[in-house]
N, C-alpha and C. Protein backbone atom coordinates (compact mmCIF):
# COMPACT_ATOMS: atom_id res chain seq x y z
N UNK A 1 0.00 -10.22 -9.10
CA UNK A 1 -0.44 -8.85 -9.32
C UNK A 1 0.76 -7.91 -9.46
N UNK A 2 1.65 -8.10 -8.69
CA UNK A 2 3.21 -7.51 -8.62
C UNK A 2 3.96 -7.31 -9.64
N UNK A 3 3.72 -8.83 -10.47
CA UNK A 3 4.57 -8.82 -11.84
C UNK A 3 3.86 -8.52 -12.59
N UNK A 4 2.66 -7.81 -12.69
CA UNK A 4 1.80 -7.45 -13.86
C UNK A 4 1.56 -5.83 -13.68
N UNK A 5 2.32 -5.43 -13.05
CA UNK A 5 2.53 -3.79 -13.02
C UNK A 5 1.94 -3.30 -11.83
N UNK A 6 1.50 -4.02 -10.96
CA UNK A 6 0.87 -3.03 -9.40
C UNK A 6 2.22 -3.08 -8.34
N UNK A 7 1.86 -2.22 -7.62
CA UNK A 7 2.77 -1.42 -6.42
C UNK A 7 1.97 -1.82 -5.37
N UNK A 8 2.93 -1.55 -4.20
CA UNK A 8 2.85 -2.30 -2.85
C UNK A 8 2.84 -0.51 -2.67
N UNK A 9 1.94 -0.44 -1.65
CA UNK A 9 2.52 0.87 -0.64
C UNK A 9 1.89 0.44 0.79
N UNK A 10 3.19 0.83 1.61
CA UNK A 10 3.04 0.27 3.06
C UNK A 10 2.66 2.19 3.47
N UNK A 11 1.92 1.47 4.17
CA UNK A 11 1.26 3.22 5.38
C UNK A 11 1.51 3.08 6.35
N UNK A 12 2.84 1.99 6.99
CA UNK A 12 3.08 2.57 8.34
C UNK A 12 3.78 3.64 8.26
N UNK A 13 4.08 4.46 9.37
CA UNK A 13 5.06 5.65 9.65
C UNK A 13 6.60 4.78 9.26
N UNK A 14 7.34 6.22 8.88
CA UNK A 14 8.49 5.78 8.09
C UNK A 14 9.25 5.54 8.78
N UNK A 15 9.15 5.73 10.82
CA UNK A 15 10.10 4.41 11.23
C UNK A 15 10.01 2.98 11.04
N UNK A 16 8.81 2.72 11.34
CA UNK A 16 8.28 1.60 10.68
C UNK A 16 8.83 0.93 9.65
N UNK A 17 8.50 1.53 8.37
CA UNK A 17 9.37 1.19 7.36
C UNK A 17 10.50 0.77 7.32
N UNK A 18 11.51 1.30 8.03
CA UNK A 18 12.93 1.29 7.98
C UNK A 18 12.72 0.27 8.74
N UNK A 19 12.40 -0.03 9.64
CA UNK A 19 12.82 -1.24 10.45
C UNK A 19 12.31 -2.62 9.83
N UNK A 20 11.89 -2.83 8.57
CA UNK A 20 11.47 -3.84 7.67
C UNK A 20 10.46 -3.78 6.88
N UNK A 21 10.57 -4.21 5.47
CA UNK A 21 9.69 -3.55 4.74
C UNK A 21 9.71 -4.61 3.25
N UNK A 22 8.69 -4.01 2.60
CA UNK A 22 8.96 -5.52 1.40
C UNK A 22 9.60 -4.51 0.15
N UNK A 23 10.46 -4.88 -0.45
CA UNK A 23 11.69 -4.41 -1.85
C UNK A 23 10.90 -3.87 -2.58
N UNK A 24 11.02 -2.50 -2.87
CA UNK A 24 10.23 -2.10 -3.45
C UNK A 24 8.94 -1.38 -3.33
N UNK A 25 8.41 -1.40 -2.58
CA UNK A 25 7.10 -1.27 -1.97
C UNK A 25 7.62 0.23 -1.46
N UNK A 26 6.64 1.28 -2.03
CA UNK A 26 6.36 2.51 -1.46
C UNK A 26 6.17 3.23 -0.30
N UNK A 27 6.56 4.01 0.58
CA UNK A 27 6.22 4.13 2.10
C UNK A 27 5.41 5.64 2.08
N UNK A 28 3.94 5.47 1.65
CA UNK A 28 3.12 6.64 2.09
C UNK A 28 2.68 6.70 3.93
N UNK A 29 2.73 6.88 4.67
CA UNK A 29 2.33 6.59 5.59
C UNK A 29 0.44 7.34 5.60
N UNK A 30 -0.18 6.61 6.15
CA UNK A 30 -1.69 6.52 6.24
C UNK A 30 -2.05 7.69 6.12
N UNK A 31 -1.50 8.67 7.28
CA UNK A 31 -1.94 10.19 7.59
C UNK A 31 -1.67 11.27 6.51
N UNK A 32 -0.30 10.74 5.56
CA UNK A 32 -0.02 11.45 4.38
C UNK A 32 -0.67 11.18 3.05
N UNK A 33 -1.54 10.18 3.25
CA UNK A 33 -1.63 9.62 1.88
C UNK A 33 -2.63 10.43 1.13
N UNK A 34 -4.15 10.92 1.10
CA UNK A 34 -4.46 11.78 0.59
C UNK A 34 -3.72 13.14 0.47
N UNK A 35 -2.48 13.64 0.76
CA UNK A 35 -1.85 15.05 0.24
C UNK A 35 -0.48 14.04 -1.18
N UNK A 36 -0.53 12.55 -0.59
CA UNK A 36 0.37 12.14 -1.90
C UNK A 36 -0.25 11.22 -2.96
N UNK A 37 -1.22 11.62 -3.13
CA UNK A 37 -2.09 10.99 -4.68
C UNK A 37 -1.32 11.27 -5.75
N UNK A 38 -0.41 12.30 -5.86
CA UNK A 38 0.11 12.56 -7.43
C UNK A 38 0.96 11.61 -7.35
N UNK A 39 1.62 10.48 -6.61
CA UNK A 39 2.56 9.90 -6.80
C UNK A 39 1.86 8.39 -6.87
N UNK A 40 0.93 8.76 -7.13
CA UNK A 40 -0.27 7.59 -8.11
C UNK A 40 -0.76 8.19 -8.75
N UNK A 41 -0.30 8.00 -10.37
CA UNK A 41 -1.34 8.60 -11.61
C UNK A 41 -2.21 7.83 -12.12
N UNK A 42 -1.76 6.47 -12.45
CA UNK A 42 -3.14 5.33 -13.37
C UNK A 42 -4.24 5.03 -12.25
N UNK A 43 -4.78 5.42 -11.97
CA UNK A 43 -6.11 5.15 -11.16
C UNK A 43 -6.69 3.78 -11.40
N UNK A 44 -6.08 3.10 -12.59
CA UNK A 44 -6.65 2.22 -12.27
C UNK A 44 -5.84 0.79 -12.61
N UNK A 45 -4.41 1.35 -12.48
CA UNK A 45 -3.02 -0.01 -11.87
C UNK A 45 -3.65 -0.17 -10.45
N UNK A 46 -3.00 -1.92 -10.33
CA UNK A 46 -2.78 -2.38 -9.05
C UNK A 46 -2.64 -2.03 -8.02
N UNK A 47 -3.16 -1.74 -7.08
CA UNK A 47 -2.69 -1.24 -5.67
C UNK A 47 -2.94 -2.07 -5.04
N UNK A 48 -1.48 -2.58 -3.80
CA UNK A 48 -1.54 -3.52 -3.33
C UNK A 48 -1.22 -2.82 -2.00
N UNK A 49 -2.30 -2.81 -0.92
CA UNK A 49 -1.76 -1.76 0.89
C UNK A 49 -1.48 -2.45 1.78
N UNK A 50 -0.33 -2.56 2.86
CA UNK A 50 -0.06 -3.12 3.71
C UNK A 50 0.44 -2.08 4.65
N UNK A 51 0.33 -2.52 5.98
CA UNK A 51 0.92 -2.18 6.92
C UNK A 51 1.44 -3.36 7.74
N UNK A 52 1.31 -2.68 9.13
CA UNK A 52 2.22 -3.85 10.38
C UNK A 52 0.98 -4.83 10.36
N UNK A 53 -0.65 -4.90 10.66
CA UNK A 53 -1.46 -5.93 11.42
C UNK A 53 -2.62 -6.16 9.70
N UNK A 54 -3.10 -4.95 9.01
CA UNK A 54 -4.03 -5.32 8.26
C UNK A 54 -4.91 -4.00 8.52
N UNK A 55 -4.72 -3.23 9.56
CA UNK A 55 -5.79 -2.22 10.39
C UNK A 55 -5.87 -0.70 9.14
N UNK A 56 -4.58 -0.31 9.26
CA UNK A 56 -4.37 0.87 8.21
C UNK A 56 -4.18 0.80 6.63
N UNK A 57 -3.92 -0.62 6.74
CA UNK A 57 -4.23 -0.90 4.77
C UNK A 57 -5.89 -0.86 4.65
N UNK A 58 -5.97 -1.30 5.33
CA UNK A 58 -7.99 -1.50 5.08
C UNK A 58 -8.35 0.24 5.01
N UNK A 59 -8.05 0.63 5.81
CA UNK A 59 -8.18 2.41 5.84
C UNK A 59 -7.95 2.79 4.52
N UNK A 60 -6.30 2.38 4.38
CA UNK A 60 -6.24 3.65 2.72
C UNK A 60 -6.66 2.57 1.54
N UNK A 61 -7.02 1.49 1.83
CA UNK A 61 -8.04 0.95 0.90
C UNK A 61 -9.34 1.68 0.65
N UNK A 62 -9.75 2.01 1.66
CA UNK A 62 -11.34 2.70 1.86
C UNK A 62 -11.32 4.39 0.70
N UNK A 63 -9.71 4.51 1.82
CA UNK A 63 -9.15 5.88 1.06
C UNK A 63 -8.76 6.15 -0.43
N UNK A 64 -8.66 5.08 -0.60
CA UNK A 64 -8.17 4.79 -2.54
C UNK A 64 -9.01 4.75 -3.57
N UNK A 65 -10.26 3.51 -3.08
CA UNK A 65 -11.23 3.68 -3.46
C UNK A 65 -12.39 4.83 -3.44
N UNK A 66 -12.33 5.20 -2.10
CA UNK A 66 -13.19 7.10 -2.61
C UNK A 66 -12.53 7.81 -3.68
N UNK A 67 -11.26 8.06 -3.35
CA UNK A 67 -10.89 8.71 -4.36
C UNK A 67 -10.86 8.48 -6.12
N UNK A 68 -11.04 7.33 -6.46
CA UNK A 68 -11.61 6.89 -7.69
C UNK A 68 -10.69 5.67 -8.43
N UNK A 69 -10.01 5.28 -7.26
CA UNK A 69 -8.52 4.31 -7.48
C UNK A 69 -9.87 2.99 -7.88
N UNK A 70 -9.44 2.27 -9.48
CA UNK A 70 -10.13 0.70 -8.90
C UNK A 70 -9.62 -0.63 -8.66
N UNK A 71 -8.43 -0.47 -8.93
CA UNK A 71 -8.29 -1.98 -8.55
C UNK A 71 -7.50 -2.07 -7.24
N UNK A 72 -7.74 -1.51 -6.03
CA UNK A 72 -6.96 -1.32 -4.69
C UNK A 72 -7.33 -2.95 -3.74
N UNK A 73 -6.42 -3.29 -3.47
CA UNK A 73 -6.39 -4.99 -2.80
C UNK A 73 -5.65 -4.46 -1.36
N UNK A 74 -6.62 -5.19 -0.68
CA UNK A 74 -5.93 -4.79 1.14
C UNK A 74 -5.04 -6.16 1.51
N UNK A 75 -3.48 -5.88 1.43
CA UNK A 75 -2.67 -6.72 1.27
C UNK A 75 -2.49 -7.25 2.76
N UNK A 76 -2.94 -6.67 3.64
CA UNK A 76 -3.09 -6.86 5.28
C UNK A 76 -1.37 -6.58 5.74
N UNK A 77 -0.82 -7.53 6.75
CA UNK A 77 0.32 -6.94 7.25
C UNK A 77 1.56 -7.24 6.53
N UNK A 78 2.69 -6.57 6.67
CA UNK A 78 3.66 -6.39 5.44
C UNK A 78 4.51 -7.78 5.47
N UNK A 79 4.93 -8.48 6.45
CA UNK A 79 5.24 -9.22 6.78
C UNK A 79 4.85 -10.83 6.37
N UNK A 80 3.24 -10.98 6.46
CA UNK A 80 2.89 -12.06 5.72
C UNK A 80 2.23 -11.80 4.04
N UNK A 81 2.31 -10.88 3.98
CA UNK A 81 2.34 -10.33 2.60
C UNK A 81 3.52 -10.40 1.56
N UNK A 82 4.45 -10.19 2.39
CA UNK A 82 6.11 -10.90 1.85
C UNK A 82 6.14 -12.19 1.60
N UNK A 83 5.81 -12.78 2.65
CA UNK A 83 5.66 -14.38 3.19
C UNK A 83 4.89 -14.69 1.59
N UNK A 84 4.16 -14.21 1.03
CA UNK A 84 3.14 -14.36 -0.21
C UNK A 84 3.70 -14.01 -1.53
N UNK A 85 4.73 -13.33 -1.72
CA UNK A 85 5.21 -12.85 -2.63
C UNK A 85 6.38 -13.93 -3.21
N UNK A 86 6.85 -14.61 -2.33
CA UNK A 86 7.85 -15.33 -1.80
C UNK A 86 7.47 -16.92 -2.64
């Protein structure tokens, strides 16, 4: 999905992030993500959400899809989501 034009965005908080994260992959954190929709325009590219466990990607999955996003995939935690990319 990665190499066919979709983006990773991780929603943990941006310490989080910094302390490991997958190349590339966007850092909206959960609580910001509806005020940063403009920094998703094709509504309907790839979205691939991860966080630390699976808990807050499922959230801005929920959150992506209200908003009119369609192809949003809950990538679960960032870590074995790498492990997958790999």
């Amino acid at each position: 999905m990665v190499s066919d034009g979709g983006i990773i965005i991780d929603v943990r908080s941006e310490a989080e992030f910094y302390s490991g994260h997958i190349e590339n992959s966007l850092n909206i954190p959960l609580g910001a993500l509806t005020s940063n929709l403009n920094h998703l325009k094709d509504k309907d590219q790839t979205i691939i959400t991860c966080c630390a466990s699976g808990i807050r990607s499922a959230g801005a999955k929920r959150i992506l899809s209200a908003k009119g996003y369609t192809n949003v995939v809950n990538g679960g935690g960032w870590s074995n989501l790498e492990s997958k990319l790999k």
